[in-house]
Structures are given as C-alpha cells and as structure tokens.
Protein backbone atom coordinates (compact mmCIF):
# COMPACT_ATOMS: atom_id res chain seq x y z
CA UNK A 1 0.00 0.00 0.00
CA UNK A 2 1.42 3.12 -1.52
CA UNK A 3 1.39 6.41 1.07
CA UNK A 4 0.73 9.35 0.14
CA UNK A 5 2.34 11.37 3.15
CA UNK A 6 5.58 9.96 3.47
CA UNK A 7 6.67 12.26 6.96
CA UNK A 8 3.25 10.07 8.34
CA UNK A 9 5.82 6.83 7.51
CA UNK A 10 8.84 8.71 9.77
CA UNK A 11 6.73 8.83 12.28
CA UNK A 12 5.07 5.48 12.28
CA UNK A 13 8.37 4.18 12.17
CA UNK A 14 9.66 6.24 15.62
CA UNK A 15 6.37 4.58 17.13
CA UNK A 16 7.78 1.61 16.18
CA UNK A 17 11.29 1.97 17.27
CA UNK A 18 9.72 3.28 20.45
CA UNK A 19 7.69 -0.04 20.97
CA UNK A 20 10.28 -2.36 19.99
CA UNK A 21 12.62 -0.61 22.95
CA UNK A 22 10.66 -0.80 25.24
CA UNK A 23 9.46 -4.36 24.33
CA UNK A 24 13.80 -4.90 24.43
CA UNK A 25 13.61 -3.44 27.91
CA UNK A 26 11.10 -5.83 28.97
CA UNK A 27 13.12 -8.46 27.76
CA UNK A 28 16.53 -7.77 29.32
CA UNK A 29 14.50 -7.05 32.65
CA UNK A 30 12.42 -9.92 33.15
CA UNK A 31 9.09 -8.36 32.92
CA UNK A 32 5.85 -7.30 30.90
CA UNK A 33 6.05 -4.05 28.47
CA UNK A 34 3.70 -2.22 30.70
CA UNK A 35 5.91 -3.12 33.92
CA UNK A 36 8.59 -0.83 32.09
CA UNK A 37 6.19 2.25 31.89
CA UNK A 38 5.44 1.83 35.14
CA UNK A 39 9.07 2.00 35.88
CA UNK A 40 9.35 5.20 33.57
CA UNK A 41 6.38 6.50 35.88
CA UNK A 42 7.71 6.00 38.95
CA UNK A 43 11.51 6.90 37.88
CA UNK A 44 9.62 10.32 36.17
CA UNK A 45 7.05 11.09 39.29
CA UNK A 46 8.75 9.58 42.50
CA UNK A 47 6.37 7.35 44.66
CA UNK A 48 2.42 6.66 43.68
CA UNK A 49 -0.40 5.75 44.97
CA UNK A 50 -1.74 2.72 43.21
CA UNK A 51 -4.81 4.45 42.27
CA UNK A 52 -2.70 7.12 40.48
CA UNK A 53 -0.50 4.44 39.00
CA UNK A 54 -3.79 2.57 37.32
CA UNK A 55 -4.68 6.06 36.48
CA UNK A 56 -1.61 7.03 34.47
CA UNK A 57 -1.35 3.63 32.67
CA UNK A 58 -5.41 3.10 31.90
CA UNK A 59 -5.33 -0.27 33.42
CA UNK A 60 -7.96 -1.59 35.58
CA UNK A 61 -7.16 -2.01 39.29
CA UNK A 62 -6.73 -5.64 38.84
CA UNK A 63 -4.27 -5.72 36.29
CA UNK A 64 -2.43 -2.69 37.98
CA UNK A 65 -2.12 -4.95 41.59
CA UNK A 66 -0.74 -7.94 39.13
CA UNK A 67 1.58 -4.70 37.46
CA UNK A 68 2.86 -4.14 40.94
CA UNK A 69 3.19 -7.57 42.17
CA UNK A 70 5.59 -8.59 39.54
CA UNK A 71 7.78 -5.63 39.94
CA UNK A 72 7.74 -5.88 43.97
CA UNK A 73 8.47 -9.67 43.05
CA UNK A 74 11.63 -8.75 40.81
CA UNK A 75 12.69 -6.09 43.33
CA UNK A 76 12.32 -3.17 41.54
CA UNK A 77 9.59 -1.05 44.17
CA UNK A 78 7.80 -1.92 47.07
CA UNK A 79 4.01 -1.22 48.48
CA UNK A 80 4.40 0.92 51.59
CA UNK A 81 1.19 1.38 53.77
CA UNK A 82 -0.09 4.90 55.15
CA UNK A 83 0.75 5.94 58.56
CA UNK A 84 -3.06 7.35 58.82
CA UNK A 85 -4.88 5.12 56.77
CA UNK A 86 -3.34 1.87 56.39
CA UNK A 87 -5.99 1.21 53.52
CA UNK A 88 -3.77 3.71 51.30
CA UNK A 89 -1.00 2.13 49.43
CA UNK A 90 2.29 4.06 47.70
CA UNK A 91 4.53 2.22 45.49
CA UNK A 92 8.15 3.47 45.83
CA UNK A 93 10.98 2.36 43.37
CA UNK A 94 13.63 0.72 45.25
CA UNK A 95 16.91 2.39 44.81
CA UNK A 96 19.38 -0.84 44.10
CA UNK A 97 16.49 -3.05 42.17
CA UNK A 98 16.11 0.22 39.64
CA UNK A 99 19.93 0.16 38.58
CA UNK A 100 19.13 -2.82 36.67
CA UNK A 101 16.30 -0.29 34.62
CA UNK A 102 19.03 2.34 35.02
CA UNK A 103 21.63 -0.01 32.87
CA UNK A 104 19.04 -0.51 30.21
CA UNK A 105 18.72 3.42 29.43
CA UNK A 106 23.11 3.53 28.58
CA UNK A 107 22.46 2.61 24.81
CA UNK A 108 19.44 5.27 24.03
CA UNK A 109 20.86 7.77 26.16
CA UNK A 110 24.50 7.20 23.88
CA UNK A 111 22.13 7.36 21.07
CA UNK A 112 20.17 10.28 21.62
CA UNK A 113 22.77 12.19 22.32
CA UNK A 114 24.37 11.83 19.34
CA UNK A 115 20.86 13.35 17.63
CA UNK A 116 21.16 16.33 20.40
CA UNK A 117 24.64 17.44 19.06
CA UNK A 118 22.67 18.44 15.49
CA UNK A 119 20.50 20.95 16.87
CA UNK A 120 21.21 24.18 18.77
CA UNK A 121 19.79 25.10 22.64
CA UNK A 122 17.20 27.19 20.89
CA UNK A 123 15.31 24.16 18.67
CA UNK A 124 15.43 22.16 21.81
CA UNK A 125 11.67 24.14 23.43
CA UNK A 126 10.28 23.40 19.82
CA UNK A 127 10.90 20.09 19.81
CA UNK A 128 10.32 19.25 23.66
CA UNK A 129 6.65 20.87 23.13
CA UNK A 130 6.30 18.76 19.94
CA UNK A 131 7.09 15.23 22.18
CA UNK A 132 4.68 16.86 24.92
CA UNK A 133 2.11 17.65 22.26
CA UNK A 134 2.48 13.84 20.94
CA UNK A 135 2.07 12.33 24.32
CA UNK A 136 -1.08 14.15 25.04
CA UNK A 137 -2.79 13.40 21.74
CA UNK A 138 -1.69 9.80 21.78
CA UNK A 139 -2.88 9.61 25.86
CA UNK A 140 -6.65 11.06 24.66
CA UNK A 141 -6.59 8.51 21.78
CA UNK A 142 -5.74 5.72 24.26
CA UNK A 143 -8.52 7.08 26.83
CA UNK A 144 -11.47 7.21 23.47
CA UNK A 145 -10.14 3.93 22.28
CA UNK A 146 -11.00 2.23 25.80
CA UNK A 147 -13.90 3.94 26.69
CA UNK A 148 -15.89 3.52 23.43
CA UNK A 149 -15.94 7.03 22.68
CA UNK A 150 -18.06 8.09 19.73
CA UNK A 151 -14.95 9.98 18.11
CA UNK A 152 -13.33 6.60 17.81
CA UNK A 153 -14.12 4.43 14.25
C-alpha cells in the first residue's frame, strides 16, 4: 500500500522503534512491556499511589495490583502502607532493584545524544513541546479507544 504522506511513515516508524525498545527493555529485565512504563512512571514522578498508578497507565485495578506484584516480586519497588490510613498504598521504586532499569537506558541515552549534538539550545523548546504535544494526543486517543468514545471508528 502506496502512502501518500511519506513524513506520516517517519513517524510510524519512531512509534515503532519506540515499541520495539521498550518491548527490548522488557526483555533484558524480566518483565511485561507495561511493567517498564510503570518504571518510567515511577523513575519520572517519584512514589504513587496505586490508584494514580492505574490512572496514568489506563489499566484496571486488577491488572495494575498484578503490574505491581511482579515488579515488587523482581525487586524493583515496594508497596508501603499509610501511617493514617493503612488502607492507602504508595509504590516506591527501590533504589538498588532500579539500577538494573538504570543499565538498560546507557544505549538510548548514547544514542540520543548523538541526535542532540545536530540541533542548537534554541530548537530544543520546539521540539520538547512537539514530544509533549504527541504524548497528550496519543494519551486522549488511548482514553477514546478504551472507553468507546463516539470519536473513535
């Protein structure tokens, strides 16, 4: 199938590259694609609530406890209760279990770095409120595409 806007095919190809990393990721840590953007979360954010966690990552509770369970499992966070309520749950990355995520990021970090040294301090804005711009279109498409919205085909 012929396109006929080829910068549409750069771009599905950086989605691509993006998925296959982090799919890579998984691999080399021992757990799911979705237990790596969890990771990213937590690494990004600091400690969450697993409400907020679910939240960030559209999953359903469920699937978000399983999320957690594996990671607490492989040592990369822990659950830590609330001092008030003990009903309230935080999950904390654990400092020596997220070197192991921390090892995975050398080769894109070399990488991307190479890409930074082509563009001056003043493109950099542009193109972080491009990435921004992506994620928040691609996190409304995610939220339409699971709740049945009527914008969706």
């Amino acid at each position: 199938m012929t396109d006929k806007h080829p910068e549409e095919d750069v771009f599905r190809e950086f989605l691509i590259a993006v998925m296959l990393h982090i799919e890579a990721v998984a691999d080399r840590l021992g757990v799911h694609h979705a237990d790596v953007a969890a990771l990213i979360l937590l690494e990004m954010r600091g400690p969450l609530a697993v409400g907020a966690i679910a939240e960030e990552l559209g999953l359903p509770s469920a699937s978000t406890t399983r999320l957690i369970d594996r990671l607490e499992k492989a040592g990369y966070v822990r659950r830590v209760r609330g001092r008030r309520d003990r009903r309230t749950v935080t999950v904390e990355p654990i400092e020596e279990g997220m070197a192991a995520y921390h090892a995975t990021r050398i080769a894109s970090e070399r990488h991307l770095e190479k890409i930074a040294a082509h563009y001056s301090p003043e493109q950099v804005p542009l193109m972080l409120g491009m990435l921004g711009g992506v994620a928040r279109a691609y996190r409304s498409a995610t939220r339409e595409l699971r709740e049945g919205s009527e914008h969706s085909p």
